[in-house]
N, C-alpha and C. Protein backbone atom coordinates (compact mmCIF):
# COMPACT_ATOMS: atom_id res chain seq x y z
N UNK A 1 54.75 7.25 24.10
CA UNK A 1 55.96 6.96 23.43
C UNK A 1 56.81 8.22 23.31
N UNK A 2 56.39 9.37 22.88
CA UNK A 2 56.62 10.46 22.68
C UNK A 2 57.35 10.70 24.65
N UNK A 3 56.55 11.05 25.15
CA UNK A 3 56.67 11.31 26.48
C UNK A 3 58.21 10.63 27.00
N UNK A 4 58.25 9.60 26.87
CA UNK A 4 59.40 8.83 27.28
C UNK A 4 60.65 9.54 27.04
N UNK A 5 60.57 10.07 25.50
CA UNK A 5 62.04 10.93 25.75
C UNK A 5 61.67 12.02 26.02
N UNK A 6 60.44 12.91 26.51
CA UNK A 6 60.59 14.14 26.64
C UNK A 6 59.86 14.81 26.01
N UNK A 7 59.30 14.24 25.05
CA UNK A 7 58.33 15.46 24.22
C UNK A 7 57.03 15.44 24.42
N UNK A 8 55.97 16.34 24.88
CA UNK A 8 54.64 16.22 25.18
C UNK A 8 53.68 16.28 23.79
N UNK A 9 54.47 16.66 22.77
CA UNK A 9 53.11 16.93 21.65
C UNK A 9 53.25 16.57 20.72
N UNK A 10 52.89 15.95 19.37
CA UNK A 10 53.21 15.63 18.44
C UNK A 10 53.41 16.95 17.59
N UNK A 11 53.11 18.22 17.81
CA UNK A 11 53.92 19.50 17.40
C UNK A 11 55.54 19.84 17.59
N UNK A 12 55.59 19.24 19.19
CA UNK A 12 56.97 19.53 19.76
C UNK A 12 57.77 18.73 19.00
N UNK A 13 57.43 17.35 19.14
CA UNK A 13 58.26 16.26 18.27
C UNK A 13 58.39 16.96 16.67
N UNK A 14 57.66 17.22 16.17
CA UNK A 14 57.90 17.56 14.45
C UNK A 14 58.53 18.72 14.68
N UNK A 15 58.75 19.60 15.68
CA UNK A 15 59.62 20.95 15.30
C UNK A 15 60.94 20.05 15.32
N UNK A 16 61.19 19.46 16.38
CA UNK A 16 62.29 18.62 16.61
C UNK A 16 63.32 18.11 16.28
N UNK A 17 61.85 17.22 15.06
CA UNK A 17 62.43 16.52 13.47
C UNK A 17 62.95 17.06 12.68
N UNK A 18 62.70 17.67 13.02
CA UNK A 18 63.30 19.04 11.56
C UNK A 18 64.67 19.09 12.12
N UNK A 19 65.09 19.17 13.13
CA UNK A 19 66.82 19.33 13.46
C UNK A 19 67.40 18.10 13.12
N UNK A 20 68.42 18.48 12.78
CA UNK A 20 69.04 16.95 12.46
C UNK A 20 69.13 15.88 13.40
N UNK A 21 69.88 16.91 14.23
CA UNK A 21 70.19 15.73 15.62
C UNK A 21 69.24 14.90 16.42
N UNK A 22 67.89 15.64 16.70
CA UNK A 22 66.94 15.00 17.04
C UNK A 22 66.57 14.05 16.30
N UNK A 23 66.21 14.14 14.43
CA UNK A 23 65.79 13.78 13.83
C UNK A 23 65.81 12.19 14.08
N UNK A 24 66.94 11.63 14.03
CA UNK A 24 67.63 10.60 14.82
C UNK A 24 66.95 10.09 15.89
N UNK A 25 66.98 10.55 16.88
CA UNK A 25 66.70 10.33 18.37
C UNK A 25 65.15 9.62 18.02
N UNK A 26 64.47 10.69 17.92
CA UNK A 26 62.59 10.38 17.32
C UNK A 26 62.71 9.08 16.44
N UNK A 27 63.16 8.85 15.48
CA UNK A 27 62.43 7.64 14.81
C UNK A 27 63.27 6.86 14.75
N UNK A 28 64.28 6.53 15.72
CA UNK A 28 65.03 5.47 16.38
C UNK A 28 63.60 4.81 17.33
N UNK A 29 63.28 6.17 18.72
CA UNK A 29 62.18 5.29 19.28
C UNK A 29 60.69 5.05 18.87
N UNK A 30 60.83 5.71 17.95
CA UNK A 30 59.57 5.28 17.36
C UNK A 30 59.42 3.75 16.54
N UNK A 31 60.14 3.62 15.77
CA UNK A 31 60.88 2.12 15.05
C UNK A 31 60.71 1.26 16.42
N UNK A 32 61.77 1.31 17.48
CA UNK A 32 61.39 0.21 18.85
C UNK A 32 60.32 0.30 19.36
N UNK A 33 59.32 1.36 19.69
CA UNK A 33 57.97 1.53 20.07
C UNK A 33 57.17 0.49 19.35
N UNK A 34 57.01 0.95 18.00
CA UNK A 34 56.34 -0.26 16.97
C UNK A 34 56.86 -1.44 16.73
N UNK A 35 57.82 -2.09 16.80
CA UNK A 35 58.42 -3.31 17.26
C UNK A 35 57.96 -3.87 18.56
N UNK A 36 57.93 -3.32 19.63
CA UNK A 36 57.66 -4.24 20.66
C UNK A 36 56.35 -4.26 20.57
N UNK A 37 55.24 -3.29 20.15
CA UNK A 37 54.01 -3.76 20.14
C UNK A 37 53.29 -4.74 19.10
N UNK A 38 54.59 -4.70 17.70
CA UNK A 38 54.45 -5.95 17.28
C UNK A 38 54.64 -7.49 17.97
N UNK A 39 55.85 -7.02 18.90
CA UNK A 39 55.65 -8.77 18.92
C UNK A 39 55.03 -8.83 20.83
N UNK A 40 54.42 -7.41 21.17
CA UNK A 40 53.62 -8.03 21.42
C UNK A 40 52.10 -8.71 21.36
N UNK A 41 51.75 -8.25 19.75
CA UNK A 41 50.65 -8.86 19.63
C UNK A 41 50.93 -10.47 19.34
N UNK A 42 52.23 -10.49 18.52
CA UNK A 42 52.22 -12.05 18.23
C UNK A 42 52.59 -13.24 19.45
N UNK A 43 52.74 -12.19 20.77
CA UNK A 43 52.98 -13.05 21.69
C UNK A 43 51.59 -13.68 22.54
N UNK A 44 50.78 -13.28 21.98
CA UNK A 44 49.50 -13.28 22.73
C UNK A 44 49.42 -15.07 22.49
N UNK A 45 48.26 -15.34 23.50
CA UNK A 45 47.73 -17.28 23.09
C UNK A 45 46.99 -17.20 21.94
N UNK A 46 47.07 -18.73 21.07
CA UNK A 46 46.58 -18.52 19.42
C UNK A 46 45.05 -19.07 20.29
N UNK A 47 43.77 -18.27 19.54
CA UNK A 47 42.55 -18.53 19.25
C UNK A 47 42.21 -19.93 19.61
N UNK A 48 41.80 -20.29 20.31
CA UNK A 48 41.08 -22.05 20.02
C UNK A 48 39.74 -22.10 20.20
N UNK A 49 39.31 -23.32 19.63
CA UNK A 49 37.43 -23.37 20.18
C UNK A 49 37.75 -24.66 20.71
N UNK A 50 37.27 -24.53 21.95
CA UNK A 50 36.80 -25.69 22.99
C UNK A 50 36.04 -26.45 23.12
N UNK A 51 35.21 -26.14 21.63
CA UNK A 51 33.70 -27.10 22.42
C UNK A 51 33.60 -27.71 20.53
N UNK A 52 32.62 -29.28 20.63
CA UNK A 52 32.45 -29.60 19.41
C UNK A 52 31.51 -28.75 18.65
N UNK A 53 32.29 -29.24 17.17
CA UNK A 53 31.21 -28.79 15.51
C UNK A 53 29.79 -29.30 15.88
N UNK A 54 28.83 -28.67 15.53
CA UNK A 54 27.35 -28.89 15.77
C UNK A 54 27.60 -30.21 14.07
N UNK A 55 26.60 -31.13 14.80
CA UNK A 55 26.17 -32.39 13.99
C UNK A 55 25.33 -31.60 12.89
N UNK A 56 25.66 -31.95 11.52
CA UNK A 56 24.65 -31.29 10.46
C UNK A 56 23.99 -32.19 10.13
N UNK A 57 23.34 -33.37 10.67
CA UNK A 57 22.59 -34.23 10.25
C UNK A 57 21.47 -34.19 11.71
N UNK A 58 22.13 -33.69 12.64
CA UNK A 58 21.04 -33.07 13.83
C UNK A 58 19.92 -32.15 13.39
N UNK A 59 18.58 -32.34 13.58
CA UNK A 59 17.64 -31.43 13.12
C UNK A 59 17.14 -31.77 11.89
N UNK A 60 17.02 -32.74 11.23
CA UNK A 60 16.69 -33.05 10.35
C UNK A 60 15.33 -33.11 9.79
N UNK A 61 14.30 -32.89 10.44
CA UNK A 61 13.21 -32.72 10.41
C UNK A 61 13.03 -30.72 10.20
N UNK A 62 13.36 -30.25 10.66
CA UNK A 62 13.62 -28.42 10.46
C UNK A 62 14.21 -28.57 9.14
N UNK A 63 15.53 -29.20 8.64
CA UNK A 63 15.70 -28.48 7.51
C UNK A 63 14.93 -29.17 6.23
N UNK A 64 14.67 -30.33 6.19
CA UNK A 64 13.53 -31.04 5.77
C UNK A 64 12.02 -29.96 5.40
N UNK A 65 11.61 -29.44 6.05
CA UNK A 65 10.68 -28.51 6.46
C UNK A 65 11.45 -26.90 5.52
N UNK A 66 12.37 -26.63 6.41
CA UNK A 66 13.00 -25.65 5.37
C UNK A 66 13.04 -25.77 4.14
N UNK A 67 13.50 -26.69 3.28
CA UNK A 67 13.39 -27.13 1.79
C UNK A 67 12.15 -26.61 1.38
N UNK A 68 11.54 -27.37 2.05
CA UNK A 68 9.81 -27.49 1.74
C UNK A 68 9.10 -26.38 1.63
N UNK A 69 9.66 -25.40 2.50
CA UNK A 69 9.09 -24.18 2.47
C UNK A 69 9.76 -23.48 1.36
N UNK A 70 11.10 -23.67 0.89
CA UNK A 70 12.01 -22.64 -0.20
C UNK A 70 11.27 -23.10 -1.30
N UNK A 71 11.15 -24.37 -1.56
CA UNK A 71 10.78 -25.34 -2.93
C UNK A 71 9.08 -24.63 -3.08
N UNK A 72 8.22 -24.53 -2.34
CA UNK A 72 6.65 -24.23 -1.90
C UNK A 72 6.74 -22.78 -3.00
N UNK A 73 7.49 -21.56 -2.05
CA UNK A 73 8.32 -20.00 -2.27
C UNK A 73 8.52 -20.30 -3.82
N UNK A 74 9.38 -20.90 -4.05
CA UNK A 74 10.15 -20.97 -5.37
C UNK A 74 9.18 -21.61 -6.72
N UNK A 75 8.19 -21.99 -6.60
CA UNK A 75 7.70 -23.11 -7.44
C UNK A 75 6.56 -21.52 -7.98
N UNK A 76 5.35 -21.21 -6.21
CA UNK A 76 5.12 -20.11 -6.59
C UNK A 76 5.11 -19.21 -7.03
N UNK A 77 6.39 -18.19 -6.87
CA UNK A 77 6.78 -17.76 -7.65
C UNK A 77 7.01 -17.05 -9.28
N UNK A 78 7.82 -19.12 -9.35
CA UNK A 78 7.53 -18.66 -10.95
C UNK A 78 6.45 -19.29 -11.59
N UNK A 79 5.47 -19.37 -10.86
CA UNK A 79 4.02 -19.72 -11.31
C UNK A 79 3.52 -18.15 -11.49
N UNK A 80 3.77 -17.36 -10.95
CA UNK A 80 3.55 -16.17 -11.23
C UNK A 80 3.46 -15.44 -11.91
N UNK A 81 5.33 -15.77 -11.95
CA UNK A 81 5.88 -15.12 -13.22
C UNK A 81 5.46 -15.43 -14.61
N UNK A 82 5.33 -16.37 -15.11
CA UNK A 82 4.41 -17.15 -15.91
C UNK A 82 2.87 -16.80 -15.95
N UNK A 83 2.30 -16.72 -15.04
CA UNK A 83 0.50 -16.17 -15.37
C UNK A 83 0.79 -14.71 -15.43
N UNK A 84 1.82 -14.08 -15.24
CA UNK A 84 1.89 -12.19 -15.52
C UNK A 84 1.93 -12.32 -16.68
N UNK A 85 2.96 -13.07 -17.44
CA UNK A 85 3.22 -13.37 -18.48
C UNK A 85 2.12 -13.68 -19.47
N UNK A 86 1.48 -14.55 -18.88
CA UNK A 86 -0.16 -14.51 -19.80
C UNK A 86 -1.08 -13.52 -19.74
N UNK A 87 -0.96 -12.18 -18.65
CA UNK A 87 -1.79 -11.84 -18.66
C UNK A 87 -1.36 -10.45 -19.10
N UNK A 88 0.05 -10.43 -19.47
CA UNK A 88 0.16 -9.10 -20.24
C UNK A 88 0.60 -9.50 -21.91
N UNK A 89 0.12 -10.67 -21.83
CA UNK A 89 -0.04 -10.50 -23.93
C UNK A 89 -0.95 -9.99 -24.68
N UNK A 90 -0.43 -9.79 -25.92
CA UNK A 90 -1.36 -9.01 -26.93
C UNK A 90 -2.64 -9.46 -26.84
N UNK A 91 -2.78 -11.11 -27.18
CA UNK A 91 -4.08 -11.95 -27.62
C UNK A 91 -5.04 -11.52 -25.96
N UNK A 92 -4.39 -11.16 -24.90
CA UNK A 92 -5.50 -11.05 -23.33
C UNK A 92 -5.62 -9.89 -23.82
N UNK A 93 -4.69 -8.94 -24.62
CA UNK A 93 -5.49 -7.24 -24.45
C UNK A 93 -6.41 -6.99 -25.20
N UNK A 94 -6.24 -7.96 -26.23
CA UNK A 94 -7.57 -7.51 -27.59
C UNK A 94 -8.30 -8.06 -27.00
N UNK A 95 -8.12 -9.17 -26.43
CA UNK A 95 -9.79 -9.92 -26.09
C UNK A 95 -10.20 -9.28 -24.90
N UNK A 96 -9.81 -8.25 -24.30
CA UNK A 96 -10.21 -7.59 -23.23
C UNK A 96 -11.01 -6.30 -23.88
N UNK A 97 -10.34 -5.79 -24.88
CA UNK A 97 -10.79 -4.84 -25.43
C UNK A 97 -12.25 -5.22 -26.17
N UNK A 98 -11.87 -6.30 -27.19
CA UNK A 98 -13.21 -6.68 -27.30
C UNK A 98 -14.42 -6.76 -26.88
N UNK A 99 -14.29 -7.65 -25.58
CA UNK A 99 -15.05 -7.63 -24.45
C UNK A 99 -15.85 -6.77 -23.98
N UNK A 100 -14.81 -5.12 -23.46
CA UNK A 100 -16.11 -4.47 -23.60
C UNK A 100 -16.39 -3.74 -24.31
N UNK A 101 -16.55 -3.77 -25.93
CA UNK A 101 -17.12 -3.33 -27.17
C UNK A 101 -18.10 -4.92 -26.80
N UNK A 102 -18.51 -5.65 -26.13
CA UNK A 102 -19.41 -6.50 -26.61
C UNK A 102 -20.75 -5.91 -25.73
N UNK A 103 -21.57 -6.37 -26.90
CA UNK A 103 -23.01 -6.11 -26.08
C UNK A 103 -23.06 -6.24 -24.87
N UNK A 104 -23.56 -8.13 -25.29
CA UNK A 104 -23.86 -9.50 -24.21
C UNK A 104 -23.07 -8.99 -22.98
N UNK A 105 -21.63 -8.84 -22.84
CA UNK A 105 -20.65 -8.31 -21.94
C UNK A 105 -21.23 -7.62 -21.10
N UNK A 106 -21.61 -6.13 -22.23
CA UNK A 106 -22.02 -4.88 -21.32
C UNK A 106 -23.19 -5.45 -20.10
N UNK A 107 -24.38 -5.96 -21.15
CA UNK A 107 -25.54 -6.52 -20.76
C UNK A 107 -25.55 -7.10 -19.11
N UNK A 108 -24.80 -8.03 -19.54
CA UNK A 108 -24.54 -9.09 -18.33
C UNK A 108 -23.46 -8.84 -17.35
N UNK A 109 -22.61 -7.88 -17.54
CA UNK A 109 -21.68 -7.74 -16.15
C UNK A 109 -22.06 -6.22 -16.29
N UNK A 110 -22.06 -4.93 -17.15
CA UNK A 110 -21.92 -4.00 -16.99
C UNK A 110 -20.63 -3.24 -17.71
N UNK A 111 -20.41 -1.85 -17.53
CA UNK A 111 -19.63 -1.58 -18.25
C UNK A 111 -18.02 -1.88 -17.10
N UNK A 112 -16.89 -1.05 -17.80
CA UNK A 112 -15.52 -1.29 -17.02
C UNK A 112 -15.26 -2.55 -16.77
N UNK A 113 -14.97 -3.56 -17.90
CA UNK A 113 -14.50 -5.05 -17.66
C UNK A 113 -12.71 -5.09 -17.57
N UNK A 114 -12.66 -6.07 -16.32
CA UNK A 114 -11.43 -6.33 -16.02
C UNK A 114 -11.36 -7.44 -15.70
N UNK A 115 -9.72 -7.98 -15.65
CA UNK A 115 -9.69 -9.46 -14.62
C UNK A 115 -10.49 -8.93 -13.38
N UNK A 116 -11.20 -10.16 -12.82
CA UNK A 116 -11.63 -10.29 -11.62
C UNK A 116 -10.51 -11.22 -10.89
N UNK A 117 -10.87 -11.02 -9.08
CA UNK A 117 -10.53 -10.89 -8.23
C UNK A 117 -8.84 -10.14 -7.89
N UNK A 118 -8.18 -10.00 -6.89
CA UNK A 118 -6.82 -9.63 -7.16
C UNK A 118 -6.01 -9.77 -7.64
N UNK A 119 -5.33 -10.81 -7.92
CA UNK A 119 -4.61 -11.12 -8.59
C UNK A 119 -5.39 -12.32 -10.04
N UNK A 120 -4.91 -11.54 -11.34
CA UNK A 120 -5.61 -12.10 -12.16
C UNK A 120 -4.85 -13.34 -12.48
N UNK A 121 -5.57 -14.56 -13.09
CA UNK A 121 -5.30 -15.40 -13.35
C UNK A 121 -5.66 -15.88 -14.86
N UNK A 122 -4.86 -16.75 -15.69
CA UNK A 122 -5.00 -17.06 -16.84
C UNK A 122 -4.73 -18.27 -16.94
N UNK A 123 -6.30 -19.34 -16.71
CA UNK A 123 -5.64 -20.54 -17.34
C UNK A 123 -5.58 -21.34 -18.27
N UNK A 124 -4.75 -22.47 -18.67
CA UNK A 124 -5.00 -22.94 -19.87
C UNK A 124 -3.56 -22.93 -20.87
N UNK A 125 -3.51 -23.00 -21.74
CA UNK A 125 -2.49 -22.86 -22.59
C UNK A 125 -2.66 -21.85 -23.85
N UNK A 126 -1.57 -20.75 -23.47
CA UNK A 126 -1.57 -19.81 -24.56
C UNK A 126 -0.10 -19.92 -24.83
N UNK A 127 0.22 -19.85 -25.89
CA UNK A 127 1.51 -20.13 -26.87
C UNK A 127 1.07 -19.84 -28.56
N UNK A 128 1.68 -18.56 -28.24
CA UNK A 128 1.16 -17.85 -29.98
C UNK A 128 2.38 -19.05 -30.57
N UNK A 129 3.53 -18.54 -30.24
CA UNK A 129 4.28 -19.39 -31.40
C UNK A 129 4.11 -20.15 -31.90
N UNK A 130 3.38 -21.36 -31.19
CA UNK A 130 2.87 -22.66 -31.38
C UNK A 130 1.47 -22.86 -31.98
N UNK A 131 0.99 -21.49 -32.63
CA UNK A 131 -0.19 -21.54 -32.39
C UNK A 131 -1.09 -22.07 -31.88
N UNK A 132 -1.04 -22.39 -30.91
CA UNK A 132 -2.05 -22.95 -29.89
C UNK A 132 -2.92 -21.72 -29.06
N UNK A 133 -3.99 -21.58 -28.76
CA UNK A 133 -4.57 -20.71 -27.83
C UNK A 133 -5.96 -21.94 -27.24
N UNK A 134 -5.80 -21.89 -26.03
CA UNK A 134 -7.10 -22.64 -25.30
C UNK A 134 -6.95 -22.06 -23.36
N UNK A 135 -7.41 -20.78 -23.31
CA UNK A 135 -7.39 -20.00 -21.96
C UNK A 135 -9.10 -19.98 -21.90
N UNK A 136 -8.69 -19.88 -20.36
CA UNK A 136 -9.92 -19.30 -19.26
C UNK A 136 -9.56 -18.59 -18.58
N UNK A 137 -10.42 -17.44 -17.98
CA UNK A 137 -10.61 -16.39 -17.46
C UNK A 137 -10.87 -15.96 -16.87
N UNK A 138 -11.47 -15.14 -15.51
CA UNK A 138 -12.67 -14.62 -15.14
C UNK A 138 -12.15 -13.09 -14.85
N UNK A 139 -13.85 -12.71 -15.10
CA UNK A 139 -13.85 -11.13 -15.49
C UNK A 139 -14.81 -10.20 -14.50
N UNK A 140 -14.81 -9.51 -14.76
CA UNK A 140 -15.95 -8.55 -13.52
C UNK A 140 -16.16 -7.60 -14.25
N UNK A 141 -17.48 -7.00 -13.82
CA UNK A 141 -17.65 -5.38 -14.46
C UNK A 141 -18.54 -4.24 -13.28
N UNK A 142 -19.13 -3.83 -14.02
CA UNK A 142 -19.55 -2.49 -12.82
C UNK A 142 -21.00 -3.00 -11.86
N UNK A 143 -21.72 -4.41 -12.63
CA UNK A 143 -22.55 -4.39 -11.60
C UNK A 143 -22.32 -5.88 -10.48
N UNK A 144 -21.12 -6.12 -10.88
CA UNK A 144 -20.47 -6.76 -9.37
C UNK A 144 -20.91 -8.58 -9.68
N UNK A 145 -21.10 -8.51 -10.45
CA UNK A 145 -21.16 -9.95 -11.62
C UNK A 145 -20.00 -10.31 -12.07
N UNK A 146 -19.75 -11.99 -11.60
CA UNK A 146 -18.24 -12.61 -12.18
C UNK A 146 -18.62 -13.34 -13.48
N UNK A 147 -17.85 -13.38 -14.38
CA UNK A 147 -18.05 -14.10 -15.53
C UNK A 147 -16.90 -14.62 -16.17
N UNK A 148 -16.78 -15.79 -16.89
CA UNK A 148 -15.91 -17.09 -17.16
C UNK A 148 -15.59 -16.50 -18.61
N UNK A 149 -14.74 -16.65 -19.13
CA UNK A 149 -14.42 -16.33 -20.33
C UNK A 149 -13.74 -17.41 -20.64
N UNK A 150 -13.62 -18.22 -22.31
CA UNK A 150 -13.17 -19.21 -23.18
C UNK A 150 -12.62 -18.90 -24.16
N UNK A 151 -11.76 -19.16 -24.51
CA UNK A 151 -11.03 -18.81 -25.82
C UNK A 151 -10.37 -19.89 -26.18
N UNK A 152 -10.97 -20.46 -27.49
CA UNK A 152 -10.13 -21.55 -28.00
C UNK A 152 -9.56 -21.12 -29.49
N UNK A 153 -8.21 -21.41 -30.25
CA UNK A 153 -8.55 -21.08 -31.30
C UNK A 153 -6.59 -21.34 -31.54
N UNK A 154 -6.63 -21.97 -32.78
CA UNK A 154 -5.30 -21.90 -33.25
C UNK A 154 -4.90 -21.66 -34.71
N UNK A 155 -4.04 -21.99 -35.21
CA UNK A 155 -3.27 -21.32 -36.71
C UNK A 155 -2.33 -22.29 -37.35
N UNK A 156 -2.28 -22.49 -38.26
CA UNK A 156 -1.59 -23.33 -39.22
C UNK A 156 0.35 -22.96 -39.11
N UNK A 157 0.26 -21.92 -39.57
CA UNK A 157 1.79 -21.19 -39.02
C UNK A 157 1.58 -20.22 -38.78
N UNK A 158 2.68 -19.44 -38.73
CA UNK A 158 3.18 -17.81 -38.08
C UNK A 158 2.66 -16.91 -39.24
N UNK A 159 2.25 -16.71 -40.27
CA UNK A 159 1.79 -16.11 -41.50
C UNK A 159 0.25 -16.17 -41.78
N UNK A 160 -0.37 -17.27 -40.93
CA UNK A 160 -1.62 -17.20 -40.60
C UNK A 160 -2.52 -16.37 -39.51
N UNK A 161 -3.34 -15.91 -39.58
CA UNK A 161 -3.93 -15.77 -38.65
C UNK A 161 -4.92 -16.62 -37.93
N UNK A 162 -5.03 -16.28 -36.59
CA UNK A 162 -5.70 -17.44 -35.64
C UNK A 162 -6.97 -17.96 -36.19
N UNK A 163 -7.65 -18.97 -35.97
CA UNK A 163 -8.98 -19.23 -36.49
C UNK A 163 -9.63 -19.90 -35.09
N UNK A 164 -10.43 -18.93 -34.45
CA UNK A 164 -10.99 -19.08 -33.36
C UNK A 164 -12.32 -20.17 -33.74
N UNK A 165 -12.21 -21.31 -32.45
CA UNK A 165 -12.96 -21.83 -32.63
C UNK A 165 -14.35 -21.80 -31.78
N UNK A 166 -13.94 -21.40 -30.29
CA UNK A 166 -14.98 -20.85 -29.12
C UNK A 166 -14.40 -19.54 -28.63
N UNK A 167 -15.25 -19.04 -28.35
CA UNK A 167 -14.98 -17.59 -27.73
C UNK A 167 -16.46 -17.82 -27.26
N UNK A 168 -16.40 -17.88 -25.75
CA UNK A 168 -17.66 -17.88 -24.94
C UNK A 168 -17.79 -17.38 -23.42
N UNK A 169 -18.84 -16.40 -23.17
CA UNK A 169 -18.95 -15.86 -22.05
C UNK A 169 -20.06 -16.48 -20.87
N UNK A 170 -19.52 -17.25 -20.05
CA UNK A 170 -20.59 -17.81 -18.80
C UNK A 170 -20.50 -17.26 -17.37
N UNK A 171 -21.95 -16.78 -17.54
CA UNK A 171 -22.79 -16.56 -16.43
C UNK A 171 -23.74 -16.79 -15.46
N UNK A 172 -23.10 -17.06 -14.47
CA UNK A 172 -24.53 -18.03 -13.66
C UNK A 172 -25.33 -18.95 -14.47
N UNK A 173 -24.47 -19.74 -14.76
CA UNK A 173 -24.08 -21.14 -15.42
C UNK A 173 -25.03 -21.09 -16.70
N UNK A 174 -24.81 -19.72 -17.12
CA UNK A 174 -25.55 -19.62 -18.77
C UNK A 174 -24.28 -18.93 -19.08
N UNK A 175 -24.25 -19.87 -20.80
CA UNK A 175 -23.21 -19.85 -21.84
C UNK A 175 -23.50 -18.85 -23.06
N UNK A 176 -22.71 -17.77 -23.33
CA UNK A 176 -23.03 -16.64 -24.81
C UNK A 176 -21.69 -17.08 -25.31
N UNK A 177 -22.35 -17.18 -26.26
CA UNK A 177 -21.27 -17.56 -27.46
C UNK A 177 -21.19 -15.94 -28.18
N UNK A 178 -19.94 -15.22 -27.81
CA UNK A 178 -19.87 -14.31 -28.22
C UNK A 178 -18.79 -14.27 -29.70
N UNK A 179 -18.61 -15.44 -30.14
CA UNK A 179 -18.43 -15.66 -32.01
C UNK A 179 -19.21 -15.00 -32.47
N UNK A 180 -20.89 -15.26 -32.66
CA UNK A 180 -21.66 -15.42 -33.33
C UNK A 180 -22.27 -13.81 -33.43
N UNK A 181 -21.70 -12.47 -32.27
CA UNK A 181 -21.91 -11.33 -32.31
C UNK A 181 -20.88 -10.27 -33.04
N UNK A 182 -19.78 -11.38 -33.17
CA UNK A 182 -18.10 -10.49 -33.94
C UNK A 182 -18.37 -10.79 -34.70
N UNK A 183 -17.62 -10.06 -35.63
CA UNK A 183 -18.01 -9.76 -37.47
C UNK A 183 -16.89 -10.75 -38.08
N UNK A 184 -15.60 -11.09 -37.07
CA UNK A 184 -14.72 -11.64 -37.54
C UNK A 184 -14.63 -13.45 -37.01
N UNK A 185 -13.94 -13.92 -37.84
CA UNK A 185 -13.82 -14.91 -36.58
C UNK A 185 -12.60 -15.34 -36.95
N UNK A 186 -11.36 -14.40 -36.77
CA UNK A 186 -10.12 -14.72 -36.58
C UNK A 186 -9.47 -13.70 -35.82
N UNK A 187 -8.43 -14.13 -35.31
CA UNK A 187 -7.91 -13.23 -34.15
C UNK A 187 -6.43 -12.88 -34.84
N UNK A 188 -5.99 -11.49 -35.39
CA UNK A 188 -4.98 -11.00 -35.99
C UNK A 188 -3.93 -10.82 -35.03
N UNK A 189 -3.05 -11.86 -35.04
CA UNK A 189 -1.63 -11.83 -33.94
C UNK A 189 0.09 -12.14 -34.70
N UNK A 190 0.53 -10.97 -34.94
CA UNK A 190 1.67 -11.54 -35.06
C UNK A 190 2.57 -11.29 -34.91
């Protein structure tokens, strides 16, 4: 553009500008430069698509399947989220702690009790608010022994404390009633 009237550089042109007379000349063709390449973009052919919209009722068996798999994902999930949830409350840490302050415990699995297998699981219904508690468990310790843990036990209101009714440890399908070794038999939660 520049070139057309004569100037090779966009240095040469700005000394240029600076004169009056040129000043003129330059962004006269610069103004028509950018004009014709405006219209020649708008002269171009408009965009079309040639070929048909894909049928969204085509494939119906895939997205059928897709659902199935999000709904599967999604349900999991917050099944998850929910047993983390049980398994980082107060009432799982005392009774963990308990656990291994218990003899029978030590006895029969060994010391270092934890949830067993990878991912721990808590089932049953725990809901302090409601006072309700009725979970199962399973636990492991150092000599490579799985064991079932029970906890039943609920509360009148929120000002009460729990009044456990089972608290029991099974092992190779023998039952310790580990009530009958605690000094207490209420579980302080509030």
């Amino acid at each position: 553009m520049l070139r057309a009237i004569g100037l090779n550089s966009l240095k040469t042109s700005t000394r240029l500008a600076r004169h009056s007379t040129c000043r003129t000349l330059v962004t006269t063709t610069i103004r028509q430069n950018s004009q014709q390449s405006k219209t020649i973009i708008n002269n171009e052919k408009p965009m079309r698509i040639d070929r048909e919209l894909p049928d969204p009722r085509a494939d119906r068996k895939k997205q059928w399947a897709g659902f199935a798999a999000f709904s599967v994902a999604m349900c999991s999930a917050l099944a998850i989220m929910f047993n983390y949830e049980k398994t980082e409350n107060p009432i799982i840490s005392d009774t963990l702690y308990q656990l291994r302050k218990s003899a029978t415990t030590k006895e029969w699995l060994g010391e270092n009790i934890e949830f067993d297998g990878i991912i721990p699981w808590v089932y049953g219904k725990l809901n302090p608010v409601a006072g309700i508690i009725n979970i199962t468990f399973y636990i492991k310790g150092d000599k490579n022994q799985s064991g079932m843990i029970r906890l039943v036990a609920d509360r009148e209101n929120r000002r009460d404390e729990f009044l456990i009714h089972e608290w029991s440890l099974t092992v190779n399908d023998k039952k310790f009633d580990l009530l009958s070794e605690s000094s207490s038999k209420t579980l302080n939660h509030n």
